[in-house]
C-alpha atoms as a PDB file:
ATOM      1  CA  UNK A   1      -4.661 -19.391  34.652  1.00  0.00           C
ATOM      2  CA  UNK A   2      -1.241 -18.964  33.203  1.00  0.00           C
ATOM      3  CA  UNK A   3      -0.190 -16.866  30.644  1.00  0.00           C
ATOM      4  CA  UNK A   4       0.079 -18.768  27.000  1.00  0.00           C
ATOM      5  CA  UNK A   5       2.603 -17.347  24.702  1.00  0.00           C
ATOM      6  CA  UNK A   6       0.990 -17.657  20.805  1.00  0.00           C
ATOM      7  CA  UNK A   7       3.426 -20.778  20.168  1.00  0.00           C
ATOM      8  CA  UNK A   8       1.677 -23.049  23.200  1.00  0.00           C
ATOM      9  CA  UNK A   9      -1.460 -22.494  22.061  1.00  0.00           C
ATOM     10  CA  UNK A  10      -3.006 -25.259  19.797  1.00  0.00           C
ATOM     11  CA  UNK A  11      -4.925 -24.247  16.623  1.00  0.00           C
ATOM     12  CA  UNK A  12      -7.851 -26.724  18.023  1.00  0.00           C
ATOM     13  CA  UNK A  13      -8.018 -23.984  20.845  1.00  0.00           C
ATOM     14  CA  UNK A  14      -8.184 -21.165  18.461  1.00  0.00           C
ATOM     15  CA  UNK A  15     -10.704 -23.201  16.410  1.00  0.00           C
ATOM     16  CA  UNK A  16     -13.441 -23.786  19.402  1.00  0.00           C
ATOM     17  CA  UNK A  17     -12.996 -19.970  20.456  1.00  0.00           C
ATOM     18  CA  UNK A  18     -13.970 -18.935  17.034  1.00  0.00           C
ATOM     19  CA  UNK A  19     -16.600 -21.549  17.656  1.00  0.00           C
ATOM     20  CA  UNK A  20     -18.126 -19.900  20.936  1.00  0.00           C
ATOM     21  CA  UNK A  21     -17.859 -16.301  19.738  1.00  0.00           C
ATOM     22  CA  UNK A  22     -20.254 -17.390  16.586  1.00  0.00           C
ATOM     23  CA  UNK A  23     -22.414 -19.070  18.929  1.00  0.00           C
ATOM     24  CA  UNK A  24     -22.766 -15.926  21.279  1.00  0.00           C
ATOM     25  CA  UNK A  25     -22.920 -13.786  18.726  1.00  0.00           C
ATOM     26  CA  UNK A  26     -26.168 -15.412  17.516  1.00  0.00           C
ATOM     27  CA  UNK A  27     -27.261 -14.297  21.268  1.00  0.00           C
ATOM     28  CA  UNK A  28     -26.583 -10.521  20.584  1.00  0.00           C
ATOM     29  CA  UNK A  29     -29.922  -8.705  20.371  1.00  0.00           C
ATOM     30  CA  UNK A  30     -30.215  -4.987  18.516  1.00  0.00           C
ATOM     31  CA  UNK A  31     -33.284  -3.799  20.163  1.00  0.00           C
ATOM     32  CA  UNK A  32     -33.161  -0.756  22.440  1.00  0.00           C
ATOM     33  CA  UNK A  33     -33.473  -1.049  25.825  1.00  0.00           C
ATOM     34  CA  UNK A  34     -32.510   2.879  26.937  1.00  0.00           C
ATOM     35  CA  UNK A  35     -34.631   5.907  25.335  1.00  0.00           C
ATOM     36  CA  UNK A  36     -31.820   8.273  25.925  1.00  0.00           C
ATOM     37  CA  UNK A  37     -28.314   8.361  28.139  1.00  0.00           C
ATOM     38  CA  UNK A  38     -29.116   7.090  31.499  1.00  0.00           C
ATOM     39  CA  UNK A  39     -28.138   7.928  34.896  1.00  0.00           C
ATOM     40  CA  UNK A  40     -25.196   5.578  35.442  1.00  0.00           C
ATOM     41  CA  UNK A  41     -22.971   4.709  32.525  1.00  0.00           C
ATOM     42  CA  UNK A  42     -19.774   2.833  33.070  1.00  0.00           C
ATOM     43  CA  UNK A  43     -16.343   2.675  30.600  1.00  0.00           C
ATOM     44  CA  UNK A  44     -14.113   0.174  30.696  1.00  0.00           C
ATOM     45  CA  UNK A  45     -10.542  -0.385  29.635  1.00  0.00           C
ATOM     46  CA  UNK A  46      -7.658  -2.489  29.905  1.00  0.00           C
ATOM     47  CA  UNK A  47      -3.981  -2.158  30.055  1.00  0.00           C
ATOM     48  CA  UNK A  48      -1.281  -5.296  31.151  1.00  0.00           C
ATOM     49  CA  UNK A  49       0.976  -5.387  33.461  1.00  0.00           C
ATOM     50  CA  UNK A  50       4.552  -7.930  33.840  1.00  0.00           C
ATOM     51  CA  UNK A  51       4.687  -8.150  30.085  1.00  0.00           C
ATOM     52  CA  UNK A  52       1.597  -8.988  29.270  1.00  0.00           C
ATOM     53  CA  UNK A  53       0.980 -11.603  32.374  1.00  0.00           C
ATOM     54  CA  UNK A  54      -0.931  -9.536  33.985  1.00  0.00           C
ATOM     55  CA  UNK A  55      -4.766  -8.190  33.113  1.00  0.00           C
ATOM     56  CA  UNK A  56      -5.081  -4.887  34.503  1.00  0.00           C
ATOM     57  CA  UNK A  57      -8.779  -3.491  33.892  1.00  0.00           C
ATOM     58  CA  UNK A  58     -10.744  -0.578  35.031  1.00  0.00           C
ATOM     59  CA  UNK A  59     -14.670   0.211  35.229  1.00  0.00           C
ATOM     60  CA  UNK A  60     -15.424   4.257  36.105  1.00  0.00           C
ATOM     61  CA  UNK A  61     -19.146   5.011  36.737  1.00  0.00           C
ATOM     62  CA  UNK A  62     -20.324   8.808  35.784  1.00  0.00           C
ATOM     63  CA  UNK A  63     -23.209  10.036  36.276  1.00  0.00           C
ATOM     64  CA  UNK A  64     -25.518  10.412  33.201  1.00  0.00           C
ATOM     65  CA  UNK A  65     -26.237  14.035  33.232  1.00  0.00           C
ATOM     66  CA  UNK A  66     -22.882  15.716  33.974  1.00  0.00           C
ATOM     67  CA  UNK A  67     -20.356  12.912  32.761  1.00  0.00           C
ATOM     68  CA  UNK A  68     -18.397  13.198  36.455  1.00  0.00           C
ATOM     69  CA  UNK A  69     -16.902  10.073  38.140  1.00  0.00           C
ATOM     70  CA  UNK A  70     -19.044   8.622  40.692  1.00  0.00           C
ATOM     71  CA  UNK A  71     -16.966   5.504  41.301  1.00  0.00           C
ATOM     72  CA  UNK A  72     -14.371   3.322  40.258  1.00  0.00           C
ATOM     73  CA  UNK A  73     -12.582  -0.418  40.003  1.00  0.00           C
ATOM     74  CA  UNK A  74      -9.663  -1.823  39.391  1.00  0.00           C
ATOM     75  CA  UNK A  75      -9.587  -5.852  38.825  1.00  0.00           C
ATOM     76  CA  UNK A  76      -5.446  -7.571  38.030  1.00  0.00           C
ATOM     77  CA  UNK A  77      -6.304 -11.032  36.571  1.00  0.00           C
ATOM     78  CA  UNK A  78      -2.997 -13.349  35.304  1.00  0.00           C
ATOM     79  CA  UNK A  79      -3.706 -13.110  31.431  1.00  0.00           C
ATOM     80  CA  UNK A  80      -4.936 -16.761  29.884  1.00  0.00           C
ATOM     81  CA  UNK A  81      -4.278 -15.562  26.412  1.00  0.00           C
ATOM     82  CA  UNK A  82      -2.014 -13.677  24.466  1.00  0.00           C
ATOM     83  CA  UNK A  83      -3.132 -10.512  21.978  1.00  0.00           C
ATOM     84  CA  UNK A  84      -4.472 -12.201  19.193  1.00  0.00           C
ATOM     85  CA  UNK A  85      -6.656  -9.908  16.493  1.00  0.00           C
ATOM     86  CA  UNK A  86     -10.111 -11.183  16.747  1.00  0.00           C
ATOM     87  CA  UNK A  87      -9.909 -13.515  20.307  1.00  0.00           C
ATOM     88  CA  UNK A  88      -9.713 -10.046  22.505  1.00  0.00           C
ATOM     89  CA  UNK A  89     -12.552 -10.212  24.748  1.00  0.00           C
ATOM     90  CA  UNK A  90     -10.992 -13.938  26.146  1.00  0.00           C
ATOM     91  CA  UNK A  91      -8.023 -12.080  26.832  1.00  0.00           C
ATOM     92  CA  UNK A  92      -9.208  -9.136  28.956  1.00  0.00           C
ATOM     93  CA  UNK A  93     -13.315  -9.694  29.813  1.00  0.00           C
ATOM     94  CA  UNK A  94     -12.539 -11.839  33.155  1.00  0.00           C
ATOM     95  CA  UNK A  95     -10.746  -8.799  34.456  1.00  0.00           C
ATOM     96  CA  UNK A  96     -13.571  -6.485  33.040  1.00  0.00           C
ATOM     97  CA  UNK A  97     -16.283  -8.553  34.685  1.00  0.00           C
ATOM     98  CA  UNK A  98     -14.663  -8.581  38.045  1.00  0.00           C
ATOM     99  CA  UNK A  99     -13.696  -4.681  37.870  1.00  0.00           C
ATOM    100  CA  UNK A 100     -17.755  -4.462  36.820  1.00  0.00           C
ATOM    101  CA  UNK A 101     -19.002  -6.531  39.291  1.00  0.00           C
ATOM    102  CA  UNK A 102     -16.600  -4.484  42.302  1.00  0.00           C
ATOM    103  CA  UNK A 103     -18.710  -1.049  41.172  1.00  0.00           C
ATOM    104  CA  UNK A 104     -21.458  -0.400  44.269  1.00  0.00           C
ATOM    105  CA  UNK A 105     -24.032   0.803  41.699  1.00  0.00           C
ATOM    106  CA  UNK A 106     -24.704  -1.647  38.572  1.00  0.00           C
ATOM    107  CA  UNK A 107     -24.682   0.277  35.338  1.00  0.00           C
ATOM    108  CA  UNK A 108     -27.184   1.021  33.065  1.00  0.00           C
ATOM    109  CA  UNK A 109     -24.847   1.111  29.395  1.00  0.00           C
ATOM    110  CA  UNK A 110     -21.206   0.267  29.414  1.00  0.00           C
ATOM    111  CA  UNK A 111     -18.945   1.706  26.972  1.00  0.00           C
ATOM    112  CA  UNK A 112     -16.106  -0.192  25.781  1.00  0.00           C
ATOM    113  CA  UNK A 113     -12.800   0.213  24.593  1.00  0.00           C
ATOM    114  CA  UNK A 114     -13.253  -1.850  21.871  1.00  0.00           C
ATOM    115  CA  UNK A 115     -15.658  -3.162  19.226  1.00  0.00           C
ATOM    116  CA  UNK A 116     -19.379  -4.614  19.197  1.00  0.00           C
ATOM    117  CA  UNK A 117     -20.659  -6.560  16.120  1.00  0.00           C
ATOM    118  CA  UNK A 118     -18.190  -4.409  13.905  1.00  0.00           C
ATOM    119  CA  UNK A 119     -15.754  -7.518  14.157  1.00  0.00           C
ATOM    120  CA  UNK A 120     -14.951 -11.146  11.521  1.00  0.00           C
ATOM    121  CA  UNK A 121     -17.531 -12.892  13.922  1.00  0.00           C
ATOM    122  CA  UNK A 122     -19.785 -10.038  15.082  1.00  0.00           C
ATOM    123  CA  UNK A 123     -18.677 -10.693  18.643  1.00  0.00           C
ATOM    124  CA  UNK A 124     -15.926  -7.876  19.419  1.00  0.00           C
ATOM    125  CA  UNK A 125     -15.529  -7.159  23.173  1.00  0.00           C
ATOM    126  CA  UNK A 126     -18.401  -5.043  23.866  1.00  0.00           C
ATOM    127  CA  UNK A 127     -20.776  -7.323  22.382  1.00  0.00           C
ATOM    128  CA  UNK A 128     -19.352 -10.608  24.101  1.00  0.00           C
ATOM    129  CA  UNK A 129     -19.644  -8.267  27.153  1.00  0.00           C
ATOM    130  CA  UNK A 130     -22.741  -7.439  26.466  1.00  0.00           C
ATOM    131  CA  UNK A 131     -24.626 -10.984  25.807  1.00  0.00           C
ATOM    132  CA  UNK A 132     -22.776 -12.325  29.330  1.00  0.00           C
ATOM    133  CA  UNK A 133     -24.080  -9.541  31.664  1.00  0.00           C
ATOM    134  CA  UNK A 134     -27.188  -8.731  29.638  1.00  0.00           C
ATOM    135  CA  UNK A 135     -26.416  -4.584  30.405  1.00  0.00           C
ATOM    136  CA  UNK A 136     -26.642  -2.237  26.998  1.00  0.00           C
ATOM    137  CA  UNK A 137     -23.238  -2.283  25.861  1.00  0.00           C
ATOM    138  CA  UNK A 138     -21.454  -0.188  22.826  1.00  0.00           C
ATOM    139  CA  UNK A 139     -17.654  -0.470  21.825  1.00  0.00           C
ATOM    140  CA  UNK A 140     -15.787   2.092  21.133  1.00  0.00           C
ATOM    141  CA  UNK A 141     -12.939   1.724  18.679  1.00  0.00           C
ATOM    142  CA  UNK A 142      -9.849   4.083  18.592  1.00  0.00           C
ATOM    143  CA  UNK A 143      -8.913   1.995  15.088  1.00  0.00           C
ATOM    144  CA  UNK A 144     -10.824   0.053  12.335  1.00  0.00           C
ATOM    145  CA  UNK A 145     -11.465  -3.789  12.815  1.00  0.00           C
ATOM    146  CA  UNK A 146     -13.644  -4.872   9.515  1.00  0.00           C
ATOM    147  CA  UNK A 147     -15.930  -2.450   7.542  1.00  0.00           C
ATOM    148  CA  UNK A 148     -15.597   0.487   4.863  1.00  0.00           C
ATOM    149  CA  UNK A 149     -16.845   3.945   5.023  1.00  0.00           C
ATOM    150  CA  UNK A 150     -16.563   6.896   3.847  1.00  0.00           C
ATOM    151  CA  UNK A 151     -14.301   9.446   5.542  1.00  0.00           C
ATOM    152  CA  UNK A 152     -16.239  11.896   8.058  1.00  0.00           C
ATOM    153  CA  UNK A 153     -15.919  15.640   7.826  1.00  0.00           C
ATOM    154  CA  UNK A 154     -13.138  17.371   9.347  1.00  0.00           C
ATOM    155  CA  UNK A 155     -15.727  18.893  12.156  1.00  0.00           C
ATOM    156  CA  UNK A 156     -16.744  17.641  15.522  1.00  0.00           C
ATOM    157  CA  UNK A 157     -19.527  14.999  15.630  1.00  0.00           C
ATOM    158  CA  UNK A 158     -19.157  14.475  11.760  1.00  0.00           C
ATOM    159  CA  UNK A 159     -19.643  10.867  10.762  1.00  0.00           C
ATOM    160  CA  UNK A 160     -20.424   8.095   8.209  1.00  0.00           C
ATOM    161  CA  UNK A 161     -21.922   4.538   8.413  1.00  0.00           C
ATOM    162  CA  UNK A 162     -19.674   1.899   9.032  1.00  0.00           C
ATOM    163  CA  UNK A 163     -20.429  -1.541   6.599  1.00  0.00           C
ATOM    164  CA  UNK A 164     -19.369  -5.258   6.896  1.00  0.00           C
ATOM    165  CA  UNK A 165     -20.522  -7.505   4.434  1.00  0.00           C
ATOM    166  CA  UNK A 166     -23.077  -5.311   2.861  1.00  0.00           C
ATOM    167  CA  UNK A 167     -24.665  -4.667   6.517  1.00  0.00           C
ATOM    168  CA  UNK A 168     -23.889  -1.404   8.593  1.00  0.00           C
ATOM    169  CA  UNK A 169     -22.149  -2.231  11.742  1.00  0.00           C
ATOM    170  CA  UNK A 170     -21.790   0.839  13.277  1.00  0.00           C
ATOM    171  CA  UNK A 171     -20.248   4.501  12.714  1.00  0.00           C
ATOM    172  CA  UNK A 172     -17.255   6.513  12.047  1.00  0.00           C
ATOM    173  CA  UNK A 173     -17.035   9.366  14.377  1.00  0.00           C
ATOM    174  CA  UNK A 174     -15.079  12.676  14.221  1.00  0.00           C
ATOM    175  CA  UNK A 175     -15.286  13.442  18.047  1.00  0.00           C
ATOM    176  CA  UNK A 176     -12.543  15.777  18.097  1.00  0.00           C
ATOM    177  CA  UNK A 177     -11.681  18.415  15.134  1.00  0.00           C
ATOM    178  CA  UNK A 178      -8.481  17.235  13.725  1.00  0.00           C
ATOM    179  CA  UNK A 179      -8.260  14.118  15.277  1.00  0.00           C
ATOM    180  CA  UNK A 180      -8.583  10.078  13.904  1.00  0.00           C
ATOM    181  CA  UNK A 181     -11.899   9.251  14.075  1.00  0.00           C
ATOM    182  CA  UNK A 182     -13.636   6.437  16.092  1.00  0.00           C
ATOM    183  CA  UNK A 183     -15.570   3.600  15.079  1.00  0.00           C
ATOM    184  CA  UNK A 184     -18.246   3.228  16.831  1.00  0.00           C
ATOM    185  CA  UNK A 185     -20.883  -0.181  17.038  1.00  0.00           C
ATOM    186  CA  UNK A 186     -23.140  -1.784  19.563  1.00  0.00           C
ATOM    187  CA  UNK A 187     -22.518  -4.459  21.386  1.00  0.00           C
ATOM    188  CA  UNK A 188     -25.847  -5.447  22.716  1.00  0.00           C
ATOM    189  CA  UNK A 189     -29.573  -3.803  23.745  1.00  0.00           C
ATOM    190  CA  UNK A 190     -28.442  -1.095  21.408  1.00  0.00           C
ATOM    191  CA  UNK A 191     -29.475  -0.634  17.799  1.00  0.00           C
ATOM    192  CA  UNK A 192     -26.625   0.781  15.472  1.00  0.00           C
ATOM    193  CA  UNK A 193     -28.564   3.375  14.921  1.00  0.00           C
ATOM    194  CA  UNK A 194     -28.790   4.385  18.690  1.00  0.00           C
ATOM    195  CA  UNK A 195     -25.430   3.900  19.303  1.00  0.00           C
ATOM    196  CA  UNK A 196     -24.451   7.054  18.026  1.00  0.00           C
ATOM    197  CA  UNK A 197     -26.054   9.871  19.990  1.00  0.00           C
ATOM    198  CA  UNK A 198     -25.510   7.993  23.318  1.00  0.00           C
ATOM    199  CA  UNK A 199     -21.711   8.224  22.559  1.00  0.00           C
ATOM    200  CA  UNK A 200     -22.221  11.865  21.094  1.00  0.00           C
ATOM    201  CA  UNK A 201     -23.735  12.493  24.334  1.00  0.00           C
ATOM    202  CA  UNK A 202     -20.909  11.524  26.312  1.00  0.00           C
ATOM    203  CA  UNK A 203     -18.967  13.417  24.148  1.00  0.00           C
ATOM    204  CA  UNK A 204     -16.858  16.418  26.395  1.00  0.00           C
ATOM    205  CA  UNK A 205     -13.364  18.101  25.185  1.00  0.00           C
ATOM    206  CA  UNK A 206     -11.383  15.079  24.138  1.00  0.00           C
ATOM    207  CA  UNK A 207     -11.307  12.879  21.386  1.00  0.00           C
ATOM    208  CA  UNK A 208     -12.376   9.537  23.784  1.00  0.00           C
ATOM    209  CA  UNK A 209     -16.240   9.631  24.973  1.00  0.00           C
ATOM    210  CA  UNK A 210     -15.675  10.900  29.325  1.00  0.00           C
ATOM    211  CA  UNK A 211     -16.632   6.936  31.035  1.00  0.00           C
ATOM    212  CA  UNK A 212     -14.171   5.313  28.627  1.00  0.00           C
ATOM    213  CA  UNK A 213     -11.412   8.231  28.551  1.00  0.00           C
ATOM    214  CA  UNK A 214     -11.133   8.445  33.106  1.00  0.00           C
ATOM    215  CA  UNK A 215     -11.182   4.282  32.257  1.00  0.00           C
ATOM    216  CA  UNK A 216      -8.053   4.456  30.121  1.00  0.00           C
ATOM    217  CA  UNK A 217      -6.332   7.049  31.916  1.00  0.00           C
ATOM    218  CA  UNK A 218      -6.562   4.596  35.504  1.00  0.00           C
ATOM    219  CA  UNK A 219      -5.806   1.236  33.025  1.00  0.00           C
ATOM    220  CA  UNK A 220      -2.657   3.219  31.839  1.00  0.00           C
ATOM    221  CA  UNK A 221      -1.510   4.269  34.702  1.00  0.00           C
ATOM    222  CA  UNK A 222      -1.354   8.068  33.528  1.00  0.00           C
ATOM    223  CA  UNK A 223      -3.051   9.610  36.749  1.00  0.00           C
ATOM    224  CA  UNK A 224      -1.159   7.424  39.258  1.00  0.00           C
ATOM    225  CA  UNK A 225      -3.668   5.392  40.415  1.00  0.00           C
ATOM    226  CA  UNK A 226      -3.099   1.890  41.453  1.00  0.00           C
END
């Protein structure tokens, strides 16, 4: 695949990618599939490389009980699509998959830098993820997509609901005092209401839940790796 700059792509294209992410989003299921945080959870992120050409995506395993790194991936992919809001996940999920499918151990949840149903077609990344691999899957927003809520306290693991179109999509999370919140919605095998405490419990010091924070440090290139 070779990297399409916004101007070569025709709005047909666009049109039939809106078309597949309504389609699959009529495939995401809300029931829960985990009764609490299990023993292998996996965060993924993405960062680019040669001006955007490049896909560079990370998956870091931890271990369920003490949030440590068990394993990790790194996947470069030649980017098909440039950054446009809404048509993410067809920019970075082939790199995602392929980091997901080099981990040893499958997960059993994958957070996601990113959004689940919160999103214009209720198919943001972690959803899209999600209904492809069939794992539990829950994206984690650092900024709003769609939805209004009310502002969370000023206190760690303060929070409001999260509403699209008269529905509640998710949550708004204070996960560090001080700090923007994140918005928080499932992407599939996860009920909105679940998707809360399993990202409270991989809460630690920082304002990014631990499997998706070690993903976007690796993706960025902040602790050297790769």
């Amino acid at each position: 695949m070779r990297f399409l700059p916004p101007a070569d792509i025709a709005p047909a294209t666009l049109a039939e990618l809106r078309r597949q992410q309504v389609e699959l989003a009529a495939r995401v299921q809300l029931d829960d599939r985990l009764s609490g945080l299990p023993a292998r959870v996996a965060g993924v992120d993405s960062g680019f490389e040669d001006e955007g050409r490049i896909t560079r995506s990370v998956a870091v395993r931890v271990d369920g009980l003490t949030l440590q790194a068990q394993e990790s991936t790194l996947a470069r992919l030649p980017t098909a699509l440039p950054y446009i809001p809404g048509l993410l996940s067809f920019r970075e999920l082939p790199a995602v998959l392929q980091a997901l499918q080099q981990l040893q151990e499958a997960p059993q949840l994958v957070l996601v830098d990113g959004h689940g149903i919160a999103h214009p077609r209720g198919l943001g990344i972690a959803a899209h993820l999600g209904v492809l691999t069939g794992l539990p899957s829950i994206g984690v927003g650092k900024s709003r997509l769609v939805g209004d809520y009310a502002e969370p306290g000023p206190d760690r693991g303060d929070h409001a609901p999260l509403f699209h179109r008269g529905r509640q999509v998710g949550w708004v999370l204070r996960s560090k005092p001080r700090c923007n919140p994140l918005f928080l919605s499932p992407g599939n095998h996860v009920s909105v209401e679940a998707c809360l405490p399993l990202v409270l419990a991989c809460l630690t010091r920082y304002r990014l839940p631990e499997p998706t924070r070690l993903a976007d440090r690796i993706a960025s290139r902040r602790d050297g790796g790769g």
